[in-house]
PDB file of N, CA and C in Angstrom:
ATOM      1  N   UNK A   1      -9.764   7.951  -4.727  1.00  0.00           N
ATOM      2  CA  UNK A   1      -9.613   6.768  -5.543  1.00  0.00           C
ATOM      3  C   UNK A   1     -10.886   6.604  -6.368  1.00  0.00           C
ATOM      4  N   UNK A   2     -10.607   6.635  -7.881  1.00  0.00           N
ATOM      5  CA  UNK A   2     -11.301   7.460  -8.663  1.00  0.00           C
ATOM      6  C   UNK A   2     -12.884   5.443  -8.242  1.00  0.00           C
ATOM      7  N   UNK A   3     -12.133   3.955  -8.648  1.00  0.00           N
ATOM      8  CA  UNK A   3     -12.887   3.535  -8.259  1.00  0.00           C
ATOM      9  C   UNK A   3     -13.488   3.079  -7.211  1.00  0.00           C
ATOM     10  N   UNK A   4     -13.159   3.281  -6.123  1.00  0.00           N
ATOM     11  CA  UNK A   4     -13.704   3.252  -4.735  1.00  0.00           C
ATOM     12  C   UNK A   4     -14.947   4.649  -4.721  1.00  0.00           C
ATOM     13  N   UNK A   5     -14.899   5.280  -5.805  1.00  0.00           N
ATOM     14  CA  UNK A   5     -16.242   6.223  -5.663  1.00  0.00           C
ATOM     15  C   UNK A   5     -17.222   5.925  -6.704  1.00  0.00           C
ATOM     16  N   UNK A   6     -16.860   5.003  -7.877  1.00  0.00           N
ATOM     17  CA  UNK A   6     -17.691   4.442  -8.433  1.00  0.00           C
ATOM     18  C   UNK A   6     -18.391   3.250  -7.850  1.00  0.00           C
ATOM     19  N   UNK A   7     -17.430   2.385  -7.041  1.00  0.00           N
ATOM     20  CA  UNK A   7     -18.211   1.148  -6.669  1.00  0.00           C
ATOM     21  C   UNK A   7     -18.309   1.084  -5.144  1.00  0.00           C
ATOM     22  N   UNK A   8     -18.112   1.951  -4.718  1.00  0.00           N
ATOM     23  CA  UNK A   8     -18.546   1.979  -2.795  1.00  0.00           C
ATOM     24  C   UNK A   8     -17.831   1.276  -2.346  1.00  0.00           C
ATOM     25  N   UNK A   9     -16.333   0.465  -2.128  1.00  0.00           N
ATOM     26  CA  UNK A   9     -16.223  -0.612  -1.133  1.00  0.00           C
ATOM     27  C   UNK A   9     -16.003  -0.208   0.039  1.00  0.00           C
ATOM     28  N   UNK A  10     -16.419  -1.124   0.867  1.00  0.00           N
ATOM     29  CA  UNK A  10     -16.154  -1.216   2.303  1.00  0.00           C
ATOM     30  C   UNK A  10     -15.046  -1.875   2.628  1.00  0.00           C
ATOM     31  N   UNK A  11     -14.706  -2.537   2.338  1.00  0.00           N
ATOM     32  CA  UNK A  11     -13.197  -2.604   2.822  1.00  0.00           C
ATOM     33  C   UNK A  11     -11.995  -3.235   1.243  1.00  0.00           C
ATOM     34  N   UNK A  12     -11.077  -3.606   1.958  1.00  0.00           N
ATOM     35  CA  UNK A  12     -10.210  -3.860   0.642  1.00  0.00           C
ATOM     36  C   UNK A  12      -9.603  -5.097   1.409  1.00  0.00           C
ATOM     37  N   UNK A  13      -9.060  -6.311   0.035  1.00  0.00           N
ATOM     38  CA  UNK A  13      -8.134  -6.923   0.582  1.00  0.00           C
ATOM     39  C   UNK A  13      -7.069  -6.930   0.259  1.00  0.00           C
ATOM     40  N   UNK A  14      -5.537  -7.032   1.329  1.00  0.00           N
ATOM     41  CA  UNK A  14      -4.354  -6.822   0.649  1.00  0.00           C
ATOM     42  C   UNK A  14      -3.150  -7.804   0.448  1.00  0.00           C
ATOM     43  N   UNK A  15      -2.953  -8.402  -0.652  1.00  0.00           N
ATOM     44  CA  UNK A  15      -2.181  -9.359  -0.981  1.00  0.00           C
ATOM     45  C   UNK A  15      -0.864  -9.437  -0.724  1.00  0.00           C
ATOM     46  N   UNK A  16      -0.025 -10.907  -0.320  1.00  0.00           N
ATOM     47  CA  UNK A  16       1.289 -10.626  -0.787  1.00  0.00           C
ATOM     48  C   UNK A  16       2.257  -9.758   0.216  1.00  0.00           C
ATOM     49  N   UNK A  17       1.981  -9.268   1.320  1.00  0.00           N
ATOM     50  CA  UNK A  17       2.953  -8.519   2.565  1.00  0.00           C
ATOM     51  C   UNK A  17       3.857  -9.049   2.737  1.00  0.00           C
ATOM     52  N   UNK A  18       3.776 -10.387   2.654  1.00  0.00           N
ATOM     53  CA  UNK A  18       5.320 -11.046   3.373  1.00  0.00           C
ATOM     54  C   UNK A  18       6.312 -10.583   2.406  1.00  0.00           C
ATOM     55  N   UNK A  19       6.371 -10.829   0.969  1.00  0.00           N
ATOM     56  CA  UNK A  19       6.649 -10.229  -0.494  1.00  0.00           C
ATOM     57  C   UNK A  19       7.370  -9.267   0.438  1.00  0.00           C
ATOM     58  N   UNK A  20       7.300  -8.179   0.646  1.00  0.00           N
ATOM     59  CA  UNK A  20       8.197  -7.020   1.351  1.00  0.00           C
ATOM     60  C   UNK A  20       8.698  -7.395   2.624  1.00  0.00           C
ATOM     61  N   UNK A  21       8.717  -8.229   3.398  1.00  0.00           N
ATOM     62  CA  UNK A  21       9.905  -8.328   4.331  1.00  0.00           C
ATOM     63  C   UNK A  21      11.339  -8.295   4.277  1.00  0.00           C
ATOM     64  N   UNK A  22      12.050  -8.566   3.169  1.00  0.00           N
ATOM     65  CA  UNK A  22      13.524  -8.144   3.361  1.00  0.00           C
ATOM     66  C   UNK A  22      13.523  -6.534   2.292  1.00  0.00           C
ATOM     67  N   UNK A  23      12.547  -5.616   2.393  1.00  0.00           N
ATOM     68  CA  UNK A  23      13.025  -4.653   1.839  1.00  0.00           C
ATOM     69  C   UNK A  23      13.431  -3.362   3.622  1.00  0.00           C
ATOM     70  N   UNK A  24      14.744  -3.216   2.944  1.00  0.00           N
ATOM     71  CA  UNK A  24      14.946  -1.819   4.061  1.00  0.00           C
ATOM     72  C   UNK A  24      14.087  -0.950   4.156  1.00  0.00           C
ATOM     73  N   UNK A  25      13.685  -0.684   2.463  1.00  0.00           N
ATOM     74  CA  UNK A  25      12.897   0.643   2.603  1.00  0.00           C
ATOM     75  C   UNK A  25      11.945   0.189   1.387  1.00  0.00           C
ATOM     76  N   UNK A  26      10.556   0.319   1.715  1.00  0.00           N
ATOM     77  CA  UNK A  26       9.835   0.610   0.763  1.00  0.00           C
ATOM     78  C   UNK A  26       8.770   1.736   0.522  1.00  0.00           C
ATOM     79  N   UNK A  27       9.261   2.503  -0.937  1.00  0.00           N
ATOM     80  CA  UNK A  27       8.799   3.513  -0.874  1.00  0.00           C
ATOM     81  C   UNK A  27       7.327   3.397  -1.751  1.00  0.00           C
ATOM     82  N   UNK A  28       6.433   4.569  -1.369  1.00  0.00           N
ATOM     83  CA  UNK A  28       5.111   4.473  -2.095  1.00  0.00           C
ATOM     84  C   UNK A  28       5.429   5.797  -2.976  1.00  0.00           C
ATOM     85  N   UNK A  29       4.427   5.575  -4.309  1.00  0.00           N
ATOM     86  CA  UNK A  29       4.423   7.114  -5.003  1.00  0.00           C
ATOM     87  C   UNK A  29       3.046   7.983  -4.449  1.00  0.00           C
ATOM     88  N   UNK A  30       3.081   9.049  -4.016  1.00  0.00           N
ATOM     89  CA  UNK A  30       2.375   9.775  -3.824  1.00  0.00           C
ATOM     90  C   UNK A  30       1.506  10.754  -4.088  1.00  0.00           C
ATOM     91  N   UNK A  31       2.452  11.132  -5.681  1.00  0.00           N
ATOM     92  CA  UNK A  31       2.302  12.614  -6.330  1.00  0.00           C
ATOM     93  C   UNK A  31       3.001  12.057  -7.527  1.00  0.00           C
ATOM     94  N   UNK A  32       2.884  13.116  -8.783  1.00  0.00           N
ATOM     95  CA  UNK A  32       3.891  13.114  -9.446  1.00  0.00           C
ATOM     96  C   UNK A  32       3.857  15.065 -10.197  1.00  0.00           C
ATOM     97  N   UNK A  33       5.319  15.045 -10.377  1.00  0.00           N
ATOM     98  CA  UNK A  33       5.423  16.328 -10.361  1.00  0.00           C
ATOM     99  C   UNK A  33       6.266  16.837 -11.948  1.00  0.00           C
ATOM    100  N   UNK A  34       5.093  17.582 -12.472  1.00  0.00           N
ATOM    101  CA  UNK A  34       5.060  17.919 -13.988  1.00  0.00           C
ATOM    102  C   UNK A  34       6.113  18.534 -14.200  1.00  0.00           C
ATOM    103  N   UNK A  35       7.018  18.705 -15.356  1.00  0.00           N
ATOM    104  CA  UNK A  35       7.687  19.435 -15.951  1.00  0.00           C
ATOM    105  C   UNK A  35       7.468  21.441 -15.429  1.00  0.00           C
ATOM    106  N   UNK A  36       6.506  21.447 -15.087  1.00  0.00           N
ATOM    107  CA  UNK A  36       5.943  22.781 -14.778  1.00  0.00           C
ATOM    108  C   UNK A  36       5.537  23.125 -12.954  1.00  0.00           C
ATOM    109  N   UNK A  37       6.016  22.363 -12.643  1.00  0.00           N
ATOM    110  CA  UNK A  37       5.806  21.929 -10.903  1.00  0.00           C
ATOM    111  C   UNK A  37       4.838  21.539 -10.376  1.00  0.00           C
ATOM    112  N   UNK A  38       3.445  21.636 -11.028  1.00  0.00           N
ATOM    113  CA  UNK A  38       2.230  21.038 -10.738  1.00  0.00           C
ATOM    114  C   UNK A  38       2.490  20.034 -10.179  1.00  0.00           C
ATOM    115  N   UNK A  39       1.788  19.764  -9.150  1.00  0.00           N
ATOM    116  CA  UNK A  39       1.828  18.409  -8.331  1.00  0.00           C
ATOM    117  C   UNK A  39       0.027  17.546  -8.477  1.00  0.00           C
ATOM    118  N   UNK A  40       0.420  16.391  -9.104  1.00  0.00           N
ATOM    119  CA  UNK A  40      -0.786  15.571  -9.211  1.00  0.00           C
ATOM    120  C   UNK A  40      -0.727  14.305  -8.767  1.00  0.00           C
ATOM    121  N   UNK A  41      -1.589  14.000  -7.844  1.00  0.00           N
ATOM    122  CA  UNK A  41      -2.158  13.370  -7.114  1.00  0.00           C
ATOM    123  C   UNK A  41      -2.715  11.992  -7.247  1.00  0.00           C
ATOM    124  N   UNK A  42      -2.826  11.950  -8.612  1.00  0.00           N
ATOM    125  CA  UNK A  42      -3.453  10.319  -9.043  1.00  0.00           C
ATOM    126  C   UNK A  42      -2.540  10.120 -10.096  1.00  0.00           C
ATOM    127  N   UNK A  43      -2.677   8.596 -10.499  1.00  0.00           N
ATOM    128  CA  UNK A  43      -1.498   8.117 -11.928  1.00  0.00           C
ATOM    129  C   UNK A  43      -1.931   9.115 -13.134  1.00  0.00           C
ATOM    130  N   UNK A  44      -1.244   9.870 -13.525  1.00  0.00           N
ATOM    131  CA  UNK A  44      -1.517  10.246 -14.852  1.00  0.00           C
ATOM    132  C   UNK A  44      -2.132   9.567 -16.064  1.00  0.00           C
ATOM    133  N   UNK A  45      -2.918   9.920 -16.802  1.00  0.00           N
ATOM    134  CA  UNK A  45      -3.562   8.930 -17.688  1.00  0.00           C
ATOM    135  C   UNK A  45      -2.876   9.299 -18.945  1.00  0.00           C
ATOM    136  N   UNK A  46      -2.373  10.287 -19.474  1.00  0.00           N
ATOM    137  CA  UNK A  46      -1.266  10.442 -20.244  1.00  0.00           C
ATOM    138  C   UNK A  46      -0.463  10.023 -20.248  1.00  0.00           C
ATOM    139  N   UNK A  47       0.194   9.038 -20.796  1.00  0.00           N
ATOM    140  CA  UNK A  47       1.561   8.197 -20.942  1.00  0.00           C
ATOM    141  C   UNK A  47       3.039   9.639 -21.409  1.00  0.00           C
ATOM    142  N   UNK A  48       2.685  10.528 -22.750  1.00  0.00           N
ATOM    143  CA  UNK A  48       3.838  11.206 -22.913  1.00  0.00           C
ATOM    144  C   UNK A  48       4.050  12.629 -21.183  1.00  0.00           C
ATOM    145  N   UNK A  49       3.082  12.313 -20.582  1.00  0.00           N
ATOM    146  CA  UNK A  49       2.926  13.298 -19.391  1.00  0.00           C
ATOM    147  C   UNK A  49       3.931  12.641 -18.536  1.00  0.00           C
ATOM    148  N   UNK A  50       3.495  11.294 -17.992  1.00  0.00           N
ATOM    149  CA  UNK A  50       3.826  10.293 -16.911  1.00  0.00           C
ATOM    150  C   UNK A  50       5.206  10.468 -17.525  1.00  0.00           C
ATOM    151  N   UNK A  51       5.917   9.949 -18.769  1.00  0.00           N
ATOM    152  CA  UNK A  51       7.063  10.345 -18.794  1.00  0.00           C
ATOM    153  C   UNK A  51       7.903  11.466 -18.442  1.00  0.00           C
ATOM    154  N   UNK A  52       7.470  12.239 -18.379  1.00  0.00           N
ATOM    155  CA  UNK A  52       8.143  13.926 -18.301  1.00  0.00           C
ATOM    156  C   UNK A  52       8.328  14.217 -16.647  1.00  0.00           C
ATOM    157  N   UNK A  53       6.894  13.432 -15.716  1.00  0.00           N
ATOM    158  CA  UNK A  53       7.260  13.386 -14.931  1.00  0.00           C
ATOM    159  C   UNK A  53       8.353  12.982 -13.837  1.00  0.00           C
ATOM    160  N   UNK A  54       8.463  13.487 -12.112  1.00  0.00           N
ATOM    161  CA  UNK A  54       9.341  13.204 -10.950  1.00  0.00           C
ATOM    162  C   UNK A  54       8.382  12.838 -10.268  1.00  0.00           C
ATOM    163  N   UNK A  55       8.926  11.531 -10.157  1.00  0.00           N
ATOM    164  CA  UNK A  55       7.504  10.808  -8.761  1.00  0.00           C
ATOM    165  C   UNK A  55       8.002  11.314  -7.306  1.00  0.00           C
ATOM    166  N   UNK A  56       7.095  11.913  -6.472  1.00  0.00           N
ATOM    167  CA  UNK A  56       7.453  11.931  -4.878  1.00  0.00           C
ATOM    168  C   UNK A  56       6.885  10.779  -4.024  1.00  0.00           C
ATOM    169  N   UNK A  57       8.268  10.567  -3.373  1.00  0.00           N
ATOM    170  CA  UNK A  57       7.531   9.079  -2.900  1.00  0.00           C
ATOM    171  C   UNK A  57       7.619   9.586  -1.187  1.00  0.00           C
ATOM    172  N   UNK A  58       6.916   8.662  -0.540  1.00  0.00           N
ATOM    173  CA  UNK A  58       7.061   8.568   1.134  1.00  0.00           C
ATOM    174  C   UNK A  58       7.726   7.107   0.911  1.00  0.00           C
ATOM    175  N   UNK A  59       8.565   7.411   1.963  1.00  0.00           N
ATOM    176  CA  UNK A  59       9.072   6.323   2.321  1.00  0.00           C
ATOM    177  C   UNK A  59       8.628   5.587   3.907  1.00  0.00           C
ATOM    178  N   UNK A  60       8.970   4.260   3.662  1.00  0.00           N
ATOM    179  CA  UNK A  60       8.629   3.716   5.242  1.00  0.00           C
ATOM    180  C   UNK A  60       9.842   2.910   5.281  1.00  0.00           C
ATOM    181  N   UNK A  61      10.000   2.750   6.626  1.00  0.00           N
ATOM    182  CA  UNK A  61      11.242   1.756   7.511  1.00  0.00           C
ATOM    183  C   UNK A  61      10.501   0.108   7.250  1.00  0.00           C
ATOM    184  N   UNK A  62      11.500  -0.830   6.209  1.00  0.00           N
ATOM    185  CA  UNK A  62      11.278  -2.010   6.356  1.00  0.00           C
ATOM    186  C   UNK A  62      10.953  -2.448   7.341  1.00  0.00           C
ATOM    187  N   UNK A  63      10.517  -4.104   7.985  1.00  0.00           N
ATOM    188  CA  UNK A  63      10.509  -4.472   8.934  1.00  0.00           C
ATOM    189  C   UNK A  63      11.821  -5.456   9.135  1.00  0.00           C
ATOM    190  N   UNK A  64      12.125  -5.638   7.972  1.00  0.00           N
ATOM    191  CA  UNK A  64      13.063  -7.017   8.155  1.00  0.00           C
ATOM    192  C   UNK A  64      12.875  -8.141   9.421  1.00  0.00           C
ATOM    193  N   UNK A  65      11.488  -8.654   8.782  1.00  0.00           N
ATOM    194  CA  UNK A  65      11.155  -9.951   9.581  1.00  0.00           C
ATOM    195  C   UNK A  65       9.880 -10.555   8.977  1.00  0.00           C
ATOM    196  N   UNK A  66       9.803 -11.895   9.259  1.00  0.00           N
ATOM    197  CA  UNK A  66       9.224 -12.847   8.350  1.00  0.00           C
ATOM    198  C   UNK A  66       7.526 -12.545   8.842  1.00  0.00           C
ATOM    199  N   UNK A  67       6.902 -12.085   7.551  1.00  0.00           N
ATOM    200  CA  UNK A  67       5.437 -11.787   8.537  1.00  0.00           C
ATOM    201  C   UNK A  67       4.500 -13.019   7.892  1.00  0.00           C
ATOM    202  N   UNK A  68       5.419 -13.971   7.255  1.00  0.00           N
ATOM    203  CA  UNK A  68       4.590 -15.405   6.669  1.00  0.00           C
ATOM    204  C   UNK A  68       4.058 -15.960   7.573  1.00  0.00           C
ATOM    205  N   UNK A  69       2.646 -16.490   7.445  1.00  0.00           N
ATOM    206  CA  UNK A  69       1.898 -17.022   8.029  1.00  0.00           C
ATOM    207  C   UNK A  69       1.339 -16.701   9.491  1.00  0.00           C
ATOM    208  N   UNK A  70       1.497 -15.235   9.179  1.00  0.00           N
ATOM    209  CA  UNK A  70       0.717 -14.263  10.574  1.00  0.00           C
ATOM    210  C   UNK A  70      -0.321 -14.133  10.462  1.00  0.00           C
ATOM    211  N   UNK A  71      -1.369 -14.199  10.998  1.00  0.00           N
ATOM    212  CA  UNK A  71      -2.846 -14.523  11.485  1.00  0.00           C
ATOM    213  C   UNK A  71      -3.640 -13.301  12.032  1.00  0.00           C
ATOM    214  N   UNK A  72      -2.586 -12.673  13.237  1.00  0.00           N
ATOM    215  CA  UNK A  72      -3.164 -11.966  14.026  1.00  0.00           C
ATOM    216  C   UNK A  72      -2.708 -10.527  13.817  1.00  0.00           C
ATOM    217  N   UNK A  73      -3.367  -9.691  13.862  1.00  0.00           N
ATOM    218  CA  UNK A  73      -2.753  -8.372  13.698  1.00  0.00           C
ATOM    219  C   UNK A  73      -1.878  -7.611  14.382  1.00  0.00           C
ATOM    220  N   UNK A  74      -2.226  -7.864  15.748  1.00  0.00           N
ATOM    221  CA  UNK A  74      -0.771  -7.639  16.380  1.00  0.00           C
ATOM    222  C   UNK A  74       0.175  -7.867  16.799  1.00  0.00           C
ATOM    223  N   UNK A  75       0.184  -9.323  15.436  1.00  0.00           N
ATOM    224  CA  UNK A  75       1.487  -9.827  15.668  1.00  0.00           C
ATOM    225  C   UNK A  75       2.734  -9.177  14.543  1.00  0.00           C
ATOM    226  N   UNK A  76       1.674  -8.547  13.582  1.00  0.00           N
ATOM    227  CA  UNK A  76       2.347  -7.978  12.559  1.00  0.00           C
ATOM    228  C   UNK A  76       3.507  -7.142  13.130  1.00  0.00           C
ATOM    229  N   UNK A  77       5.104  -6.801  12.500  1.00  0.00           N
ATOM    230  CA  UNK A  77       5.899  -5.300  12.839  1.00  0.00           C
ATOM    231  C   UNK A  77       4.944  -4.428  13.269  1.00  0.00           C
ATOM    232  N   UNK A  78       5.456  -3.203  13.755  1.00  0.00           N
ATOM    233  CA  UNK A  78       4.926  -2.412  14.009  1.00  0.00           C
ATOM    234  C   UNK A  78       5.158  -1.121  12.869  1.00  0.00           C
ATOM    235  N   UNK A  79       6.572  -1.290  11.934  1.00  0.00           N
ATOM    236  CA  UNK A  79       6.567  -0.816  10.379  1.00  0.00           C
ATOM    237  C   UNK A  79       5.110  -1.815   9.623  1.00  0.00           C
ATOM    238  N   UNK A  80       5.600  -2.582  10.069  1.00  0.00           N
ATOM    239  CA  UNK A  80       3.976  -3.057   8.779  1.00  0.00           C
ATOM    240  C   UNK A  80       2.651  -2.648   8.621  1.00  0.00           C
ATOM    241  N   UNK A  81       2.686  -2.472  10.430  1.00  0.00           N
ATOM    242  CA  UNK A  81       1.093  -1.741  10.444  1.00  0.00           C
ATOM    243  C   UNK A  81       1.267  -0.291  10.402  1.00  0.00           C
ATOM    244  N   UNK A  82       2.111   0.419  10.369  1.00  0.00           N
ATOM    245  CA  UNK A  82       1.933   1.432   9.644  1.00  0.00           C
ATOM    246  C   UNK A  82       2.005   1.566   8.377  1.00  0.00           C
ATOM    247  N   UNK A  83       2.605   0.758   7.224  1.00  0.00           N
ATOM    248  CA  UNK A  83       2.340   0.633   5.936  1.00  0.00           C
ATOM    249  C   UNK A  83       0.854   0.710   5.777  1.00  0.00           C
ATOM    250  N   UNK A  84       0.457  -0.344   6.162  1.00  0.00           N
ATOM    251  CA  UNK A  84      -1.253  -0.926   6.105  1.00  0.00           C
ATOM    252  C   UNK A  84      -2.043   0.432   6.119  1.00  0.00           C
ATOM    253  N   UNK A  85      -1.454   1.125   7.893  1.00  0.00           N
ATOM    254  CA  UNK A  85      -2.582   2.021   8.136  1.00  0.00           C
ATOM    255  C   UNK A  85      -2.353   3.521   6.751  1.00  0.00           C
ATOM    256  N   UNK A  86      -1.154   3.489   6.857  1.00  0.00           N
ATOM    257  CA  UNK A  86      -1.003   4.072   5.327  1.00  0.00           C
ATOM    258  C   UNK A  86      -1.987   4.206   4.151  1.00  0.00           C
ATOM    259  N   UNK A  87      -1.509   3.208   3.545  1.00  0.00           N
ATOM    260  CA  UNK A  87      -2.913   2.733   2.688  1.00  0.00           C
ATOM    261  C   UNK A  87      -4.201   2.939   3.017  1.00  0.00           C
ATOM    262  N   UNK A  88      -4.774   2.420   4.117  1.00  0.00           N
ATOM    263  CA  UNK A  88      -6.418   2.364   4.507  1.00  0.00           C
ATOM    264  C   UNK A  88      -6.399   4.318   4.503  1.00  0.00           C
ATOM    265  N   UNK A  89      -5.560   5.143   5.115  1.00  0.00           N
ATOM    266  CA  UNK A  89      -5.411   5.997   5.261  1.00  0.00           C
ATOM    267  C   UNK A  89      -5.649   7.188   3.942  1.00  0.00           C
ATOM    268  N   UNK A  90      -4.733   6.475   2.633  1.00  0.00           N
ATOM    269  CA  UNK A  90      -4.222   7.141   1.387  1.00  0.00           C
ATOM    270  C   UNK A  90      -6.089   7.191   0.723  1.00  0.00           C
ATOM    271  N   UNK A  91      -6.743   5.890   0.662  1.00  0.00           N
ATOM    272  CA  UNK A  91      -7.599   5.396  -0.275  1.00  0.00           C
ATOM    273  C   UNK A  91      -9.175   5.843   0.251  1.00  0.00           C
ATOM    274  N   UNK A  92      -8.993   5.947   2.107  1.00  0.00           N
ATOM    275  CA  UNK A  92     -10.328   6.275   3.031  1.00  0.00           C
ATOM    276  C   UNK A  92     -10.754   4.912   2.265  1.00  0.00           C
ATOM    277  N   UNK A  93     -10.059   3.627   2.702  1.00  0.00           N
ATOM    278  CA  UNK A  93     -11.124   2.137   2.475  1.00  0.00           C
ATOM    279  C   UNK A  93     -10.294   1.160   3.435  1.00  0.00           C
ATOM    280  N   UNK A  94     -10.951   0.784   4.682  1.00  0.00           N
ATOM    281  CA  UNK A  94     -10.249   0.087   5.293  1.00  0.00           C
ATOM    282  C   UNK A  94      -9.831  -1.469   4.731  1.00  0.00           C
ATOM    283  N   UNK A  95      -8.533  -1.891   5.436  1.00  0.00           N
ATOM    284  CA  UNK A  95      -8.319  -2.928   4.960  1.00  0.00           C
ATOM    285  C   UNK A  95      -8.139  -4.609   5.786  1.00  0.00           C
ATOM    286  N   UNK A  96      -9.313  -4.771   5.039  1.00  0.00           N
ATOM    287  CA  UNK A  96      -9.905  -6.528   6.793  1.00  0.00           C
ATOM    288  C   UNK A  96      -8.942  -7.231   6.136  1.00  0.00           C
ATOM    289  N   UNK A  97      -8.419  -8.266   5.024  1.00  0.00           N
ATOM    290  CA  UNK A  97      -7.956  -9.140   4.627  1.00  0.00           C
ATOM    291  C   UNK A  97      -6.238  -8.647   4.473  1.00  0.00           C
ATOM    292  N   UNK A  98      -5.402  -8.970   4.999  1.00  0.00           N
ATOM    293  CA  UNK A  98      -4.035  -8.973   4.789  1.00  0.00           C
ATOM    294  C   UNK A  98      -3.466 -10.588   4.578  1.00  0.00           C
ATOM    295  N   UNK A  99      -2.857 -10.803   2.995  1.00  0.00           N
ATOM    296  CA  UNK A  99      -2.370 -12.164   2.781  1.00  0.00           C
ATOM    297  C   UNK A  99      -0.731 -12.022   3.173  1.00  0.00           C
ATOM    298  N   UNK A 100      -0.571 -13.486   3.951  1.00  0.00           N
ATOM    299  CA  UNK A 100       0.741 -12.996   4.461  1.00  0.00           C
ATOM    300  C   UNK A 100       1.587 -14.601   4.236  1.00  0.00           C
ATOM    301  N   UNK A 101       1.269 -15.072   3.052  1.00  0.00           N
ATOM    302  CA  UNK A 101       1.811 -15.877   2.572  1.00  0.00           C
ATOM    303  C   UNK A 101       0.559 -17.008   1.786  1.00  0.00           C
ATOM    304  N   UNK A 102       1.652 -18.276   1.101  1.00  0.00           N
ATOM    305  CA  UNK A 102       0.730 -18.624   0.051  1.00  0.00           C
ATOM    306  C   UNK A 102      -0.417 -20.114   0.630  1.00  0.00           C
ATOM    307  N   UNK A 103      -0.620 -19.764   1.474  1.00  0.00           N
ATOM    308  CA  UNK A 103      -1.542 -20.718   2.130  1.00  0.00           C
ATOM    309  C   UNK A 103      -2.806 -20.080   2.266  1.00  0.00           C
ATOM    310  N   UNK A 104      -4.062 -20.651   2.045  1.00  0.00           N
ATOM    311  CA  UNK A 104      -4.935 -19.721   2.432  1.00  0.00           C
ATOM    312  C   UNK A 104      -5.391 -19.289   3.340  1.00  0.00           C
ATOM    313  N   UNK A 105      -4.637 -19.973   4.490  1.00  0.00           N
ATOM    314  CA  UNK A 105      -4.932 -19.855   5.942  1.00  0.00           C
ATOM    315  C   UNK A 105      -4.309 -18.520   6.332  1.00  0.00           C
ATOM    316  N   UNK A 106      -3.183 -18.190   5.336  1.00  0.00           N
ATOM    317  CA  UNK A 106      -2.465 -17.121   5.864  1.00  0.00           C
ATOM    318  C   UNK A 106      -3.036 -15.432   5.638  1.00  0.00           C
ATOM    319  N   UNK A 107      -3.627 -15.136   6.449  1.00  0.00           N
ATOM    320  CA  UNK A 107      -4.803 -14.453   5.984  1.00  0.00           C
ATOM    321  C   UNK A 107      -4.907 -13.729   7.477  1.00  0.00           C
ATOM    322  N   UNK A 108      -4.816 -12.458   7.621  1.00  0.00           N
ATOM    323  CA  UNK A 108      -5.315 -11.624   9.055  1.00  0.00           C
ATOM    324  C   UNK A 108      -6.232 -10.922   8.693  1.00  0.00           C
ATOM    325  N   UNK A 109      -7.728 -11.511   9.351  1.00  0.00           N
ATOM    326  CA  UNK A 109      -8.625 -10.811   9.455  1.00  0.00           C
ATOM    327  C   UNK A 109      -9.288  -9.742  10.138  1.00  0.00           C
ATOM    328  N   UNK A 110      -9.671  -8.690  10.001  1.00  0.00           N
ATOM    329  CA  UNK A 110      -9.719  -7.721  11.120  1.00  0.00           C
ATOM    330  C   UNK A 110     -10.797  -7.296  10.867  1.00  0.00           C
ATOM    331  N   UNK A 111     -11.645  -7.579  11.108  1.00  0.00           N
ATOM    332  CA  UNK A 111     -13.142  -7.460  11.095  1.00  0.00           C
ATOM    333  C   UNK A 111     -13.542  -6.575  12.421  1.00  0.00           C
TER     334      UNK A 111
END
């Protein structure tokens, strides 16, 4: 992650989770794969490229359940925290702040 090596962070925060509770499946893009089979790894910065491209996505198993106003981390699904660990995983930047609805209390810290 081209800026996580310009600006060092130590951790990340991640907005908005509850937002995906009624999805079955939500998929991430991973790659995208050129007209020529090349497989690349970050968003293309070429717009007539990004068009031409086939995104490969991973998919994950929804949780289908309300993770509004969860606090604690292991109260989260157990699909959710693998989304999460996903991410912290994809970027090498862990992630302390998960918003899990629009209160500001709603907030799992994992320090």
């Amino acid at each position: 992650m081209l800026t996580r090596e310009l600006i060092d962070y130590t951790s990340l925060n991640l907005t908005k989770l509850d937002v995906l509770d009624t999805f079955p499946i939500i998929r991430v893009a991973i790659a995208y794969i050129t007209p020529d089979g090349e497989k690349i790894t970050s968003f293309p910065a070429d717009l007539s490229l990004l068009a031409k491209c086939t995104v490969e996505y991973k998919d994950f198993q929804g949780w289908q359940s309300s993770t509004k106003g969860v606090r604690i981390w292991n109260q989260l699904p157990l699909q959710a925290q693998e989304y999460v660990k996903f991410i912290e995983s994809s970027i090498g930047t862990k992630i302390v702040y998960i918003g899990t609805g629009q209160d500001r209390e709603d907030m799992i810290c994992r320090e």
